[in-house]
N, C-alpha and C. Protein backbone atom coordinates (compact mmCIF):
# COMPACT_ATOMS: atom_id res chain seq x y z
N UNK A 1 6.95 -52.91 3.59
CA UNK A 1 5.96 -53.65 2.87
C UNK A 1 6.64 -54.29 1.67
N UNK A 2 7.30 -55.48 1.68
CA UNK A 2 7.68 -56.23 0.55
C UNK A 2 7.39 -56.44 -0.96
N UNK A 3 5.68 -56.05 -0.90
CA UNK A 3 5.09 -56.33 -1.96
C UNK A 3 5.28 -54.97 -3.05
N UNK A 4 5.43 -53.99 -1.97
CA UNK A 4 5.11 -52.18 -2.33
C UNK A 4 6.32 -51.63 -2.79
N UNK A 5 7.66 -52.32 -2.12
CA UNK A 5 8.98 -52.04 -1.53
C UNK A 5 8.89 -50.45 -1.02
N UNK A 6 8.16 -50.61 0.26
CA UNK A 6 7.61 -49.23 0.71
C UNK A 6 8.07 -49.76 1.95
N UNK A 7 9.34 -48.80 2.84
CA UNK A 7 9.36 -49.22 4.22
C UNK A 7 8.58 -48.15 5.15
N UNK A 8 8.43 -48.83 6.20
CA UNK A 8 7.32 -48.05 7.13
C UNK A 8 8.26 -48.33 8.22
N UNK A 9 7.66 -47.65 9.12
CA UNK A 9 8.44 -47.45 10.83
C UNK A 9 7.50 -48.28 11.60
N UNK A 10 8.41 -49.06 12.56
CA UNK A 10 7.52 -49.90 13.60
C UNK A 10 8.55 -49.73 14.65
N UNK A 11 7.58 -48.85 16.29
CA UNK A 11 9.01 -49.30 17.21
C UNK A 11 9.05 -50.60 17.67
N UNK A 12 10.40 -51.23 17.91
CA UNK A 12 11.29 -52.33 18.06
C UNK A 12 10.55 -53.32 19.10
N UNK A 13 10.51 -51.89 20.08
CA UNK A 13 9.98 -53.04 21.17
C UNK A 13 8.54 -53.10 21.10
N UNK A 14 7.86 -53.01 20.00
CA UNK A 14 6.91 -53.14 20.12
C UNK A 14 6.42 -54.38 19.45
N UNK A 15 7.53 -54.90 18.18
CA UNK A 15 7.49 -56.12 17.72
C UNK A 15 8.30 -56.82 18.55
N UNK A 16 9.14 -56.91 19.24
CA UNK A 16 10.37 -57.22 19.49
C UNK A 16 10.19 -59.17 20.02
N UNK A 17 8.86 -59.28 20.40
CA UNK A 17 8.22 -60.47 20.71
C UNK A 17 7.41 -61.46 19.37
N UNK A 18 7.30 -60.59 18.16
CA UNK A 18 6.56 -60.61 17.08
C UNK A 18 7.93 -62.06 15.99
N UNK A 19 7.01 -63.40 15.99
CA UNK A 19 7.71 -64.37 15.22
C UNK A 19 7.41 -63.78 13.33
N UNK A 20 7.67 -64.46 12.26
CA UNK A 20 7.88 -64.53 11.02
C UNK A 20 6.33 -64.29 10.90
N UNK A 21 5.43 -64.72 11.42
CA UNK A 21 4.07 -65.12 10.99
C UNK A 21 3.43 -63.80 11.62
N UNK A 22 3.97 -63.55 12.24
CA UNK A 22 3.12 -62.27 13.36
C UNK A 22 3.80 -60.73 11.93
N UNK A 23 4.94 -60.92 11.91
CA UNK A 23 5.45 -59.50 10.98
C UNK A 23 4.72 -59.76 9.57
N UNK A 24 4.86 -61.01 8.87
CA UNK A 24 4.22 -61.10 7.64
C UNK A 24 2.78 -60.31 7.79
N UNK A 25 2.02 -60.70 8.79
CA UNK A 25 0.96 -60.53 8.82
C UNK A 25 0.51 -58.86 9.11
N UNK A 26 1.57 -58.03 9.94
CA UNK A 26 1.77 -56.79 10.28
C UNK A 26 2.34 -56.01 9.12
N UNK A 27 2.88 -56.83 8.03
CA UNK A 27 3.15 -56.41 6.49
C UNK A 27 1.92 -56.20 5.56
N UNK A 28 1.27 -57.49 5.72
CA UNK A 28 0.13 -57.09 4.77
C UNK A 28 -1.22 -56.42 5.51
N UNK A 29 -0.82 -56.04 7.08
CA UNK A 29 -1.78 -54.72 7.49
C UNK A 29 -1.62 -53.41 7.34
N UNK A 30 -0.15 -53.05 7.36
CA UNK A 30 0.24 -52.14 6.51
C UNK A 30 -0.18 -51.75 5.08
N UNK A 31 0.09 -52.91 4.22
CA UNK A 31 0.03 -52.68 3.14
C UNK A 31 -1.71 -52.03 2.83
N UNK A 32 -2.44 -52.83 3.41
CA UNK A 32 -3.76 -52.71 3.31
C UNK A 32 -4.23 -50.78 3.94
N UNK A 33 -3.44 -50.65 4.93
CA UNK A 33 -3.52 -49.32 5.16
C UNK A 33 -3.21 -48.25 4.46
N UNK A 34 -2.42 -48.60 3.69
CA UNK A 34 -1.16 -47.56 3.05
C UNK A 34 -2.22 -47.76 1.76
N UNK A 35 -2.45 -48.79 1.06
CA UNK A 35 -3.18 -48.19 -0.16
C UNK A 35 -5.06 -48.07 -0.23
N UNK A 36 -5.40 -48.15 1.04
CA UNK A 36 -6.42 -47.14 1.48
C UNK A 36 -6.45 -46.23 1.31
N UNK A 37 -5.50 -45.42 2.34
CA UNK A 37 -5.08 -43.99 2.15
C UNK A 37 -4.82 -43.86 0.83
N UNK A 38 -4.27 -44.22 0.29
CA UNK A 38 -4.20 -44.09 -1.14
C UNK A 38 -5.33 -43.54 -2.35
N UNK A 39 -6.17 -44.91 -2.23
CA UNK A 39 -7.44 -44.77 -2.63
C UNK A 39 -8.43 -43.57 -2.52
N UNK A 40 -8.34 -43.43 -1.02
CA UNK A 40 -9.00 -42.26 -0.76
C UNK A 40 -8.42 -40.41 -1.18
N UNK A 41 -7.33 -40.81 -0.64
CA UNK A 41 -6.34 -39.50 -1.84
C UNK A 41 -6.77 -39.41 -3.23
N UNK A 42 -6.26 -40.83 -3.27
CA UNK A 42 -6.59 -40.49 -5.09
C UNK A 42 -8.30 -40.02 -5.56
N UNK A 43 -9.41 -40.44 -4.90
CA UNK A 43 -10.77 -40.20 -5.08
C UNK A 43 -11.07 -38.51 -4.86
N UNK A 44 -10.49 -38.17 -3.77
CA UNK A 44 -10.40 -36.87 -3.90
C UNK A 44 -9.61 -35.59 -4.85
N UNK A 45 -8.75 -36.54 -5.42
CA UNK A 45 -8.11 -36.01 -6.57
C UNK A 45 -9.04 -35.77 -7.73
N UNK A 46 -9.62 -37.07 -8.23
CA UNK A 46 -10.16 -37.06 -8.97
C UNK A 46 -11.34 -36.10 -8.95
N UNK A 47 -11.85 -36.49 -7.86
CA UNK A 47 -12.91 -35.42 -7.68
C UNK A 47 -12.94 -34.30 -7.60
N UNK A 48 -11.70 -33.16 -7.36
CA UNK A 48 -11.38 -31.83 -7.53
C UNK A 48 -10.78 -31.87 -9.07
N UNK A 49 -10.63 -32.79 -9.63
CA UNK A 49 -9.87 -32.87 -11.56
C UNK A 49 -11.70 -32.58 -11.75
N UNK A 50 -12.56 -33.12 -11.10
CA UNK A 50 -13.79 -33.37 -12.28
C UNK A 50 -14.29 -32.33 -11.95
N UNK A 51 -13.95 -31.59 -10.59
CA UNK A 51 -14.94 -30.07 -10.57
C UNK A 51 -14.26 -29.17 -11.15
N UNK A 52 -12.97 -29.05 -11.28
CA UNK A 52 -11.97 -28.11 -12.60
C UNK A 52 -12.82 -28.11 -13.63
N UNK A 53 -12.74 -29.74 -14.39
CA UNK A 53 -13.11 -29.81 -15.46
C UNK A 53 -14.86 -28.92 -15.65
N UNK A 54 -15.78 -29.14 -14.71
CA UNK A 54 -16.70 -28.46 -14.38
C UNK A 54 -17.03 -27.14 -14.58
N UNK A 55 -15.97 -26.75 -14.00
CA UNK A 55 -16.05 -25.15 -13.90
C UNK A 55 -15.42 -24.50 -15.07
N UNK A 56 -14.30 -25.19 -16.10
CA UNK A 56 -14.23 -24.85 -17.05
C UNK A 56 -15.23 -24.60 -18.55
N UNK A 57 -16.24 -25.26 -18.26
CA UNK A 57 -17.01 -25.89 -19.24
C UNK A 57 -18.14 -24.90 -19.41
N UNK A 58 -18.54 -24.27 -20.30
CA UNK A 58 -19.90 -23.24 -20.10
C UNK A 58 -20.83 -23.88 -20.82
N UNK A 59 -21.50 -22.94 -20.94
CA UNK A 59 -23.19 -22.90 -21.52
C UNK A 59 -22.93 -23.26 -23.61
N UNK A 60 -22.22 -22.43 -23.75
CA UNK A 60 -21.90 -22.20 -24.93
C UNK A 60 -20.43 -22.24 -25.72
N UNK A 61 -19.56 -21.92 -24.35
CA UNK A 61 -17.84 -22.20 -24.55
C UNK A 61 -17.37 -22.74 -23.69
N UNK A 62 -16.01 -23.33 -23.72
CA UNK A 62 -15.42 -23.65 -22.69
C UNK A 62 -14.18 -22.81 -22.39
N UNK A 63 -13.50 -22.05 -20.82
CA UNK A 63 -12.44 -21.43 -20.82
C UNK A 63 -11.22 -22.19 -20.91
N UNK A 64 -10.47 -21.98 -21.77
CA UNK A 64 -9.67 -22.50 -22.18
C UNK A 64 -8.27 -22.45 -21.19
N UNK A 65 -8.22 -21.45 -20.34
CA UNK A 65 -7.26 -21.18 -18.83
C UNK A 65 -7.49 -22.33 -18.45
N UNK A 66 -9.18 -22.47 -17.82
CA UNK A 66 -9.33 -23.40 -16.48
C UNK A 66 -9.11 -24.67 -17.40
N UNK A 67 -9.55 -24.89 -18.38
CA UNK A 67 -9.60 -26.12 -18.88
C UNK A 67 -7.86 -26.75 -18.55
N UNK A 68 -7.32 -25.70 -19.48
CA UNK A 68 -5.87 -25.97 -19.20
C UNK A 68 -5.48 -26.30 -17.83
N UNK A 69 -5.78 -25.90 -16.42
CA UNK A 69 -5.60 -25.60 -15.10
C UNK A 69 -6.20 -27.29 -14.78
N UNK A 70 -7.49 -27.63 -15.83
CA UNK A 70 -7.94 -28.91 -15.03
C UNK A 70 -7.01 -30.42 -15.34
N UNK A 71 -6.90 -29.92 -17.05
CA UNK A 71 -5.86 -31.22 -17.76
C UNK A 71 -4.74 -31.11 -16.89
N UNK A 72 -3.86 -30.16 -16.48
CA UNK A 72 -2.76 -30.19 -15.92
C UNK A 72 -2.74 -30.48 -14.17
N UNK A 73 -4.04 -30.92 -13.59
CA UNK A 73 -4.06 -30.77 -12.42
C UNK A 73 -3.10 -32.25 -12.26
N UNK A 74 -1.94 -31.93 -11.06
CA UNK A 74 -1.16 -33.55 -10.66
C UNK A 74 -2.51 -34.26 -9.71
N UNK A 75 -2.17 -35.63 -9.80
CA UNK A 75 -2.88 -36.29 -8.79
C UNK A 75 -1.92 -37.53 -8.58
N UNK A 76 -0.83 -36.96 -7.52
CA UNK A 76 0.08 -37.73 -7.25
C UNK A 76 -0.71 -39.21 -6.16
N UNK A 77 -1.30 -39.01 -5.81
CA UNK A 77 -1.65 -40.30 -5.14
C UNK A 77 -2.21 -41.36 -6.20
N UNK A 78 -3.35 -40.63 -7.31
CA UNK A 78 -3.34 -41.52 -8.12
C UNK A 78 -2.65 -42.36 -8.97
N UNK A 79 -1.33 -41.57 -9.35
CA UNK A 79 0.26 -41.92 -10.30
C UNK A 79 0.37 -42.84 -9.11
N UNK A 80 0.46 -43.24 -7.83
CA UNK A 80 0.96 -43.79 -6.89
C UNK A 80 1.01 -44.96 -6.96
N UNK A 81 -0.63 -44.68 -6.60
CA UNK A 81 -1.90 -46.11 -6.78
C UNK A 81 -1.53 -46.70 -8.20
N UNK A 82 -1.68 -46.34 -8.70
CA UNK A 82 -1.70 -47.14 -10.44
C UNK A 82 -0.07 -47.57 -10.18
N UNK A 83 0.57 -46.82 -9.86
CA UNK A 83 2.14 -48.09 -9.73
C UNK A 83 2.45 -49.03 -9.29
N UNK A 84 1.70 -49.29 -8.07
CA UNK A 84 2.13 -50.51 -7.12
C UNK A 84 0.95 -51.48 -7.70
N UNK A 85 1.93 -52.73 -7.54
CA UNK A 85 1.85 -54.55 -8.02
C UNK A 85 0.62 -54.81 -7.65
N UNK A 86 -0.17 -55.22 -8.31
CA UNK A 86 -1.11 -55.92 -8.02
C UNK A 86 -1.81 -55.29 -7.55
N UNK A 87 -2.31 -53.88 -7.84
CA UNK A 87 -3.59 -52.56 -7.04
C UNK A 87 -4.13 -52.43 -8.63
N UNK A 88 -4.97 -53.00 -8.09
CA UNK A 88 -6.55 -51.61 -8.92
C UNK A 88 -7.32 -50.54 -8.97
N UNK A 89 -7.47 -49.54 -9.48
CA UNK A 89 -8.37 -48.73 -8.86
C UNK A 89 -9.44 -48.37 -10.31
């Protein structure tokens, strides 16, 4: 994916008939796939960061473990998403 500089696997003979216009176009279907998945990773990230944050939080205090457990949760798909050119989320 040119845009991503993310290479992906395609077998040979499966493009092997595929002109400039046919791969460009098999580039930006990729691309469109790859930061789907993305998206959707990252939404579920977020969404287990916001039930941490949740479950840390009480009536009257907050635990200061889970809290810690929620700030520190990674959400590598989201770091992902937010890197590549021209993605929003």
């Amino acid at each position: 994916m040119p845009n991503f500089q993310t290479k992906y696997y395609v077998n040979p003979k499966d493009v092997s008939n595929y002109g400039q216009s046919k791969l460009h176009t098999l580039d930006k279907k990729a691309e469109i796939i790859f930061t789907n998945e993305l998206r959707s990773k990252c939404e579920s990230e977020q969404a287990h960061k916001r039930r941490l944050t949740e479950a840390a939080q009480g009536w009257f205090s907050q635990d200061e473990e889970k809290m810690a457990v929620a700030n520190n949760y990674e959400m590598p798909s989201c770091r992902r998403l937010s890197g590549l050119p021209g993605v929003r989320f």
